[in-house]
Protein backbone atom coordinates (compact mmCIF):
# COMPACT_ATOMS: atom_id res chain seq x y z
CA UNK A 1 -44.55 0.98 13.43
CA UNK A 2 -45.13 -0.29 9.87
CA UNK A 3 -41.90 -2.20 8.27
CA UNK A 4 -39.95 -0.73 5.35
CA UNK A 5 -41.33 -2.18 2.13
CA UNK A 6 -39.28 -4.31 -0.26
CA UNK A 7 -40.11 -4.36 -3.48
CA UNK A 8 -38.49 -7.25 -5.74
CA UNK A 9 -38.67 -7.18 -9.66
CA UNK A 10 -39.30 -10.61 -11.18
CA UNK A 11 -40.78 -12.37 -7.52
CA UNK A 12 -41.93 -15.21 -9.64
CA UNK A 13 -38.71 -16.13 -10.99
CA UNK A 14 -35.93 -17.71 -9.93
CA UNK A 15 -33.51 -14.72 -8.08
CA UNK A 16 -36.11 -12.37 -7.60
CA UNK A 17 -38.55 -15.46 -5.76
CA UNK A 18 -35.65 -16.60 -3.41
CA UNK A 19 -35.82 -13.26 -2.23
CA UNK A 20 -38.91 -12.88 -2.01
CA UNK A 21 -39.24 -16.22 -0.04
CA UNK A 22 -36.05 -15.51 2.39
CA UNK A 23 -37.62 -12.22 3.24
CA UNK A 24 -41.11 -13.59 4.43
CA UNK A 25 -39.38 -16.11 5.99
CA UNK A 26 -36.91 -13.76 7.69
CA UNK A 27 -37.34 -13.83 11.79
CA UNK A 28 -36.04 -11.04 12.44
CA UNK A 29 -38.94 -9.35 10.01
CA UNK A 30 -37.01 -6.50 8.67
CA UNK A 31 -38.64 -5.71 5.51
CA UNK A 32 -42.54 -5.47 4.45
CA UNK A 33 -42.69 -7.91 0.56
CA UNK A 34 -44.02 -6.46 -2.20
CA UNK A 35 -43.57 -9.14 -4.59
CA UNK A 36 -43.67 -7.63 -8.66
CA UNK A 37 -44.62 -9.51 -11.19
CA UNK A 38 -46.61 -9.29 -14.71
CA UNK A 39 -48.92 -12.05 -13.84
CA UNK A 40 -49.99 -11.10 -10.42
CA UNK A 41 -52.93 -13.75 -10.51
CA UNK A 42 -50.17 -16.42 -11.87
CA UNK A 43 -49.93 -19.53 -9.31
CA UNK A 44 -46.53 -18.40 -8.00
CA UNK A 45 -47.76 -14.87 -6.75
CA UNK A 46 -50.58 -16.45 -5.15
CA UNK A 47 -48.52 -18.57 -3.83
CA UNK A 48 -46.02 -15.64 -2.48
CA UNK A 49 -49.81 -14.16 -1.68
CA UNK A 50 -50.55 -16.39 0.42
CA UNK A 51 -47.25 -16.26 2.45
CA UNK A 52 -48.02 -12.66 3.40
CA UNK A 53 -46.36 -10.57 0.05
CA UNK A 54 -48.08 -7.62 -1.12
CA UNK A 55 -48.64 -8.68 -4.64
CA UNK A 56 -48.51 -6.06 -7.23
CA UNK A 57 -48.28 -5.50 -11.20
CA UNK A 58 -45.01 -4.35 -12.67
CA UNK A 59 -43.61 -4.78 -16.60
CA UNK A 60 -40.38 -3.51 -17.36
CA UNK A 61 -41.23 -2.42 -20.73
CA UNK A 62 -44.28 0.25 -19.06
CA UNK A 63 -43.01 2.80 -17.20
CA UNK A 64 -45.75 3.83 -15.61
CA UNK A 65 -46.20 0.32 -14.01
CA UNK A 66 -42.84 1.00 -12.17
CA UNK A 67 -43.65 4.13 -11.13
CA UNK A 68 -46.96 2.95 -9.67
CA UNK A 69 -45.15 -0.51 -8.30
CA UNK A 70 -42.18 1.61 -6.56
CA UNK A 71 -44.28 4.23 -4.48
CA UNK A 72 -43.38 4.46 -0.84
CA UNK A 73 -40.76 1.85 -1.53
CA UNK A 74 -37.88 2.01 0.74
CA UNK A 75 -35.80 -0.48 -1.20
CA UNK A 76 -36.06 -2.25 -4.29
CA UNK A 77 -34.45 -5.60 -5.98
CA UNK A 78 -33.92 -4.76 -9.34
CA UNK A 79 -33.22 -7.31 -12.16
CA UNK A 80 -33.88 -7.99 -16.21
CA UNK A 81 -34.30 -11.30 -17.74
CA UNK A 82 -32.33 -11.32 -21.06
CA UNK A 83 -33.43 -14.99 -21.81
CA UNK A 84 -37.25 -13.92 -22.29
CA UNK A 85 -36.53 -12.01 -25.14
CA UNK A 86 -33.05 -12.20 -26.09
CA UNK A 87 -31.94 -8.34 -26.24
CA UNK A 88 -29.21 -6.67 -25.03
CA UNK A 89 -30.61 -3.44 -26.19
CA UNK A 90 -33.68 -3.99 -25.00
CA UNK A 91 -32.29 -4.59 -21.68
CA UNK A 92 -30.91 -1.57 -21.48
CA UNK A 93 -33.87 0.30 -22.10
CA UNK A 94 -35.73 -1.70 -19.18
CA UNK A 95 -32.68 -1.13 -16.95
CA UNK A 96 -33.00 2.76 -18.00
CA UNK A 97 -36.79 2.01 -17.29
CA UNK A 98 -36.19 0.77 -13.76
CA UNK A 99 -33.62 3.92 -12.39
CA UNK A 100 -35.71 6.36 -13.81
CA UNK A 101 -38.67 5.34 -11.61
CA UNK A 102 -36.75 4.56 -8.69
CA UNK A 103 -35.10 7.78 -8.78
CA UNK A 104 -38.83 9.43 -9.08
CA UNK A 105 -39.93 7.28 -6.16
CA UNK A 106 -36.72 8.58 -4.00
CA UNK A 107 -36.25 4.92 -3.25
CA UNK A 108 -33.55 4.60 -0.51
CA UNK A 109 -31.67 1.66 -1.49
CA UNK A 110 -31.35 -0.51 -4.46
CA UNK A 111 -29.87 -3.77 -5.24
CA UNK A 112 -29.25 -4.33 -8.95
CA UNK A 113 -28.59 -7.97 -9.89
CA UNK A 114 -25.79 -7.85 -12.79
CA UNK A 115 -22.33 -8.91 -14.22
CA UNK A 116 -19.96 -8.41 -15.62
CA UNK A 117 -19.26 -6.14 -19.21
CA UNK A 118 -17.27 -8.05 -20.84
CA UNK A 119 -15.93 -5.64 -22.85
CA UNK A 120 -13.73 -4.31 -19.99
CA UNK A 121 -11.84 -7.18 -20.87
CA UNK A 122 -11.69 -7.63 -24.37
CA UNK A 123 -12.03 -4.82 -27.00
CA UNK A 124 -15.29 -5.55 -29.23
CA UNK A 125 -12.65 -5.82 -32.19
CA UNK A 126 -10.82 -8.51 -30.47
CA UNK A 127 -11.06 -11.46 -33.03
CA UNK A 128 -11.04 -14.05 -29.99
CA UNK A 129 -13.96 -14.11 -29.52
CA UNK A 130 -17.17 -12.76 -31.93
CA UNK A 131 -18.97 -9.62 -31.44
CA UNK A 132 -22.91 -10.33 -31.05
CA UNK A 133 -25.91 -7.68 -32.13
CA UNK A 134 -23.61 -5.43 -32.98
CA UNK A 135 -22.10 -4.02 -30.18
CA UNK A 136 -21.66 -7.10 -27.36
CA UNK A 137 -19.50 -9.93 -27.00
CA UNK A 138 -21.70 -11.43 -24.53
CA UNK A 139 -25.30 -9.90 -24.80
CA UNK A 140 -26.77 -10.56 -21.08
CA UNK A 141 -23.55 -9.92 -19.14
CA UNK A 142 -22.36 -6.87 -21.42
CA UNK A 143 -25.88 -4.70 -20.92
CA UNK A 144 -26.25 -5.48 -17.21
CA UNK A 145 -22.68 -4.21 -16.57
CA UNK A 146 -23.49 -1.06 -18.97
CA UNK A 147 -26.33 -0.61 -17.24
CA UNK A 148 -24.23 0.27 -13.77
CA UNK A 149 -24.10 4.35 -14.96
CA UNK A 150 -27.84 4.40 -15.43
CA UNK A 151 -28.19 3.88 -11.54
CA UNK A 152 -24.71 5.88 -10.82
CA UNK A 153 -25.95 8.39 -13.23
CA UNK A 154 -29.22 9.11 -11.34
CA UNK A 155 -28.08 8.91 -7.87
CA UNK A 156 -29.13 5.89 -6.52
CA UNK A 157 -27.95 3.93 -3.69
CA UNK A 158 -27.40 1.11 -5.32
CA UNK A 159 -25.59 -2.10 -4.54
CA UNK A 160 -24.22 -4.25 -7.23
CA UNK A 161 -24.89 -7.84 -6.56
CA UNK A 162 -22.78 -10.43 -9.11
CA UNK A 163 -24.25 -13.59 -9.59
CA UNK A 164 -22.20 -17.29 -10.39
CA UNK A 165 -23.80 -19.85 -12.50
CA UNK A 166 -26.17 -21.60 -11.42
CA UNK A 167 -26.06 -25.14 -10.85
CA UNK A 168 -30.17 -25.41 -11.66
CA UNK A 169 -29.03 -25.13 -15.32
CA UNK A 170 -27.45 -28.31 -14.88
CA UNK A 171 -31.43 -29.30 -14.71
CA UNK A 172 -33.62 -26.05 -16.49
CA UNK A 173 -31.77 -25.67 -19.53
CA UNK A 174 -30.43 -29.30 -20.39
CA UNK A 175 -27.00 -28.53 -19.37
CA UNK A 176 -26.68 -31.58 -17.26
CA UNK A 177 -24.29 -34.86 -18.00
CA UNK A 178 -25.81 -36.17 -21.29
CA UNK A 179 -26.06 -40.22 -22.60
CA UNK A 180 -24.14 -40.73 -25.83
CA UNK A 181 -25.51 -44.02 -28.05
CA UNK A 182 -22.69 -45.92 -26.36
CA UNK A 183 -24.83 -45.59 -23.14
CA UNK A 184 -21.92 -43.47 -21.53
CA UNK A 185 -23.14 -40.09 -19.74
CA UNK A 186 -20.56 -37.01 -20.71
CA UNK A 187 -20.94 -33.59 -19.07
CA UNK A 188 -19.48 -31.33 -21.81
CA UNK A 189 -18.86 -26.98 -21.12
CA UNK A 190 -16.68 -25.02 -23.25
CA UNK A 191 -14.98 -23.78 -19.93
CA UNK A 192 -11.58 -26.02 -20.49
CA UNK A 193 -10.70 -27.21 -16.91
CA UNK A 194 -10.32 -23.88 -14.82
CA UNK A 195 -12.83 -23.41 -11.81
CA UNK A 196 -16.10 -22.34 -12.04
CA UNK A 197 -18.04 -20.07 -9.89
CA UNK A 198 -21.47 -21.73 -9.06
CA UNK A 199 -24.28 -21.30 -6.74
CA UNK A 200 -28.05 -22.82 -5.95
CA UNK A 201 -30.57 -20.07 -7.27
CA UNK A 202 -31.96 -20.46 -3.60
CA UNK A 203 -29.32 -19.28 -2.13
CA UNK A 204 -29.67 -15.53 -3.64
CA UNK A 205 -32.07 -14.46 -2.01
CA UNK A 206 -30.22 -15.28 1.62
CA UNK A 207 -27.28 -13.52 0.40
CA UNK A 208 -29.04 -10.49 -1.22
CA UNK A 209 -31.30 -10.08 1.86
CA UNK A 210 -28.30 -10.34 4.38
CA UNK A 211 -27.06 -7.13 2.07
CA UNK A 212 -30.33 -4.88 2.22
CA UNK A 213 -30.36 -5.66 5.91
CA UNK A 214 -26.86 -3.56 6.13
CA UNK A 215 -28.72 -0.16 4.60
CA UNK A 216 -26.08 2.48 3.77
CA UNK A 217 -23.14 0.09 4.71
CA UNK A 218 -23.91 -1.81 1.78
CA UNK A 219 -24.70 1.22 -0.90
CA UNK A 220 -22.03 1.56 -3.36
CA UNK A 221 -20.32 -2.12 -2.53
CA UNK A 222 -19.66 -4.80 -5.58
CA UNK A 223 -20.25 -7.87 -4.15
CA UNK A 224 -20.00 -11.27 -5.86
CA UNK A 225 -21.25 -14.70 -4.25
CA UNK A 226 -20.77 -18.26 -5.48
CA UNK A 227 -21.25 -21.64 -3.26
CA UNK A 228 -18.13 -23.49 -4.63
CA UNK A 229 -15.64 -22.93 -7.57
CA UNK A 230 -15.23 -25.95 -9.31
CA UNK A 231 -13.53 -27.38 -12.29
CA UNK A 232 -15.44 -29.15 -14.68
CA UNK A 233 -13.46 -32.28 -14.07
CA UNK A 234 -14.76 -31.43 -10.09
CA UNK A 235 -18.15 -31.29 -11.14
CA UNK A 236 -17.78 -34.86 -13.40
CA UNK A 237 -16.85 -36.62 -10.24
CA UNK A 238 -19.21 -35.29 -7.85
CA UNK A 239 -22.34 -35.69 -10.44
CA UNK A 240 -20.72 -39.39 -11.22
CA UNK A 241 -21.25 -40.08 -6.87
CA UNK A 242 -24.70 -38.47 -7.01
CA UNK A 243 -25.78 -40.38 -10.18
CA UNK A 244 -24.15 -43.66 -9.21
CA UNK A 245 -22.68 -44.47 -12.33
CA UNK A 246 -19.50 -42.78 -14.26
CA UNK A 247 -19.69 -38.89 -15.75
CA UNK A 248 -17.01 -38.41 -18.24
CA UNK A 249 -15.94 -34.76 -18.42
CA UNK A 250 -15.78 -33.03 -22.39
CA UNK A 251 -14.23 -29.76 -22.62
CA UNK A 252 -15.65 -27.91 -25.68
CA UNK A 253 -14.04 -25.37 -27.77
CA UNK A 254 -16.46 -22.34 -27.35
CA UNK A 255 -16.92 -22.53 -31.27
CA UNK A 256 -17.71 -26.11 -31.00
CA UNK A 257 -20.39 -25.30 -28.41
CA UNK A 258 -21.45 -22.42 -30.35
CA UNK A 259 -22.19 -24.52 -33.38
CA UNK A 260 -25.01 -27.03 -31.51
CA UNK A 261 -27.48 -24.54 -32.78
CA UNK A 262 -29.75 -24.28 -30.16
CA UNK A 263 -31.23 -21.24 -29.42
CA UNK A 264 -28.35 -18.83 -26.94
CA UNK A 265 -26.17 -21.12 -28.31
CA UNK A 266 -23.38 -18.58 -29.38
CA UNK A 267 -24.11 -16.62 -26.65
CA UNK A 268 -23.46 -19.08 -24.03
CA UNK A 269 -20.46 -20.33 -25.87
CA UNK A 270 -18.84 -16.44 -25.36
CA UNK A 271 -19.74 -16.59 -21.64
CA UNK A 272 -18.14 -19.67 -20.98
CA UNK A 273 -15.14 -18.18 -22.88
CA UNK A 274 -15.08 -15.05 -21.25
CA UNK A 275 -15.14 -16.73 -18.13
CA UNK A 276 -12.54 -18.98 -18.78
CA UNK A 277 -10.19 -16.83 -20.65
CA UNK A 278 -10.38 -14.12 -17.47
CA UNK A 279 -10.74 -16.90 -14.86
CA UNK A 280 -9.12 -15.23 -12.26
CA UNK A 281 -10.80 -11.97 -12.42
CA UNK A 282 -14.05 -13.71 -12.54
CA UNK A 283 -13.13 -15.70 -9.74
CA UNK A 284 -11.80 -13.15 -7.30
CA UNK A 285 -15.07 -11.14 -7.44
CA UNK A 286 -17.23 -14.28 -6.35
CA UNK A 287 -15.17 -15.25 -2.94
CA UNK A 288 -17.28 -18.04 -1.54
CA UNK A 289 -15.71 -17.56 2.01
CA UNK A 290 -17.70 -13.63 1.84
CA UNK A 291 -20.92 -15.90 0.59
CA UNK A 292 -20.61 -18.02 3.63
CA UNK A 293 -20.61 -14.90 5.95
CA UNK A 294 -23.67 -13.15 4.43
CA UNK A 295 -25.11 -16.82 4.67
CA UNK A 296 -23.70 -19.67 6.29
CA UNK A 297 -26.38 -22.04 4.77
CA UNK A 298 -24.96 -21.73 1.25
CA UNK A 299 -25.08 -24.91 -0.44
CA UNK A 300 -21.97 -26.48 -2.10
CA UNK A 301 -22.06 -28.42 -5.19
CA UNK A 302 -22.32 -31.66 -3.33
CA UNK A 303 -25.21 -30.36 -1.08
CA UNK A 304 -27.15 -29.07 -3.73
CA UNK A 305 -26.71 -32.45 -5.56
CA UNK A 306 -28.01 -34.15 -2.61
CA UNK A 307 -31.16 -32.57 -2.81
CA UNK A 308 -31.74 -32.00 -7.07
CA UNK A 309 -29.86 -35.41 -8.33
CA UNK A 310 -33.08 -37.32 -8.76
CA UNK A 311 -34.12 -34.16 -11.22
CA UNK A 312 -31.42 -34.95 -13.15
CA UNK A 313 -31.58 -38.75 -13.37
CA UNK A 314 -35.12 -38.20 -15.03
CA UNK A 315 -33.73 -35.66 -17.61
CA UNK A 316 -34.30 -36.99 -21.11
CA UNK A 317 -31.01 -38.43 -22.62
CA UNK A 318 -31.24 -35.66 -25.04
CA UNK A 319 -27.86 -35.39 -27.59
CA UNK A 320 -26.53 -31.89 -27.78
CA UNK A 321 -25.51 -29.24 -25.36
């Protein structure tokens, strides 16, 4: 009897390829990979290729490449990536793009990969914070969270899966302890000193998996995972061990961090707000005790350090964010 056929949205990238990867590796075998991507002949779907995933085509902005990439689908990871193009709206549209075909494709179960909208919390006239394109305080957590009636709307069975930061930013996007011309290394968020919800990107697809695997149990849950909620005083300490040599912690003022003018700058700076401003909201819907039972090989901060410090150490001692 053939498996059911998983189909994950972005299988190249960083959520959507820990997925992918837990899935093939999975012993138990429970789901059939069709890995989608745009570059299907890109050396990461070969790569997935070669592991035993289906490789297919599939752009969010063509509909008709999702309806073709969901047939006989049985369940389906579903994400956007804001950060390619920097669009809230257009990240609705590619979130309305995604339900429709799912819902043609009578898919049976589908995981959407989103956050919070922010604007729950604070009213979009709410001078604490600035309002971005418009209509969004902050862009890429606001339109995934807006996006939740689009599934409910067409009758999906759709789990909500809420991810933490994650602590590969520390190394991707430069957002790791930086060396100031005294020759001192300073690890500066505009998050004050309240915890932090934070995960290792390869834990995602672990957790998400361990959710499909539960079928209907799972459909309509809002579930939240994190490895470790730390302060950023925490963090200091535990990158100073790793690194061997002091970290001194800098809390920003969002505006501060907003004004370093690189590009997401002012968008980052409201997420860190948000997140510290409604700290304990944010907090309570990423328990990492609920992580460690959907998978007990979650990393911690320390853990993941002990395994991505040396990426750090080589960063260039950039000034800036």
């Amino acid at each position: 009897m053939s498996r059911p056929i998983l189909a994950i949205l972005g299988a190249t990238g960083q959520q959507g390829g820990s997925l992918a990867r837990a899935a093939l590796a999975d012993p138990h075998r429970r789901f059939a990979v069709r890995a989608l991507t745009r570059r299907p002949q890109g050396a990461a779907a070969l790569s997935l290729s070669r592991a035993g995933a289906q490789v297919q085509h599939a752009d969010l902005d063509d509909p008709a490449s999702l309806a073709q990439a969901f047939a006989g689908a049985h369940a389906l990871f579903a994400m956007t990536n804001f950060w390619e193009h920097g669009s809230a709206e257009r990240e609705l549209v590619q979130a309305a793009n995604i339900a429709a075909a799912a819902r043609a494709n009578r898919v049976k179960h589908v995981m959407w990969s989103t956050l919070e909208d922010t604007r729950d919390f604070m009213a979009l006239h709410d001078p604490r914070m600035p309002t971005l394109q418009g209509r969004f305080k902050v862009p890429h957590l606001d339109a995934k969270g807006e996006s939740h009636r689009l599934f409910e709307d067409a009758g999906l069975p759709t789990t909500f899966l809420y991810l933490s930061f994650y602590w590969d930013n520390l190394i991707h996007f430069g957002m790791g302890p930086q060396r100031t011309a005294d020759g001192d290394l300073v690890f500066s968020l505009p998050i004050g000193d309240v915890p932090l919800p934070g995960m290792a990107a390869q834990d995602i697809g672990p957790c998400a998996l361990a959710l499909l695997a539960q079928g209907e149990a799972a459909v309509g849950q809002h579930v939240g995972i994190a490895g470790a909620h730390l302060t950023l005083t925490e963090m200091a300490h535990s990158l100073a061990r790793a690194l061997g040599e002091p970290v001194r912690p800098h809390a920003m003022a969002p505006a501060d961090y907003a004004r370093l003018g690189f590009a997401g700058a002012g968008e980052l700076a409201n997420m860190f707000q948000f997140k510290r401003d409604f700290n304990a909201a944010f907090r309570a819907r990423r328990p990492v005790d609920a992580t460690r039972r959907l998978h007990p090989g979650a990393l911690d901060f320390e853990a993941w350090l002990a395994r991505r410090a040396h990426e750090l150490a080589q960063q260039p001692a950039a000034a800036g964010h």
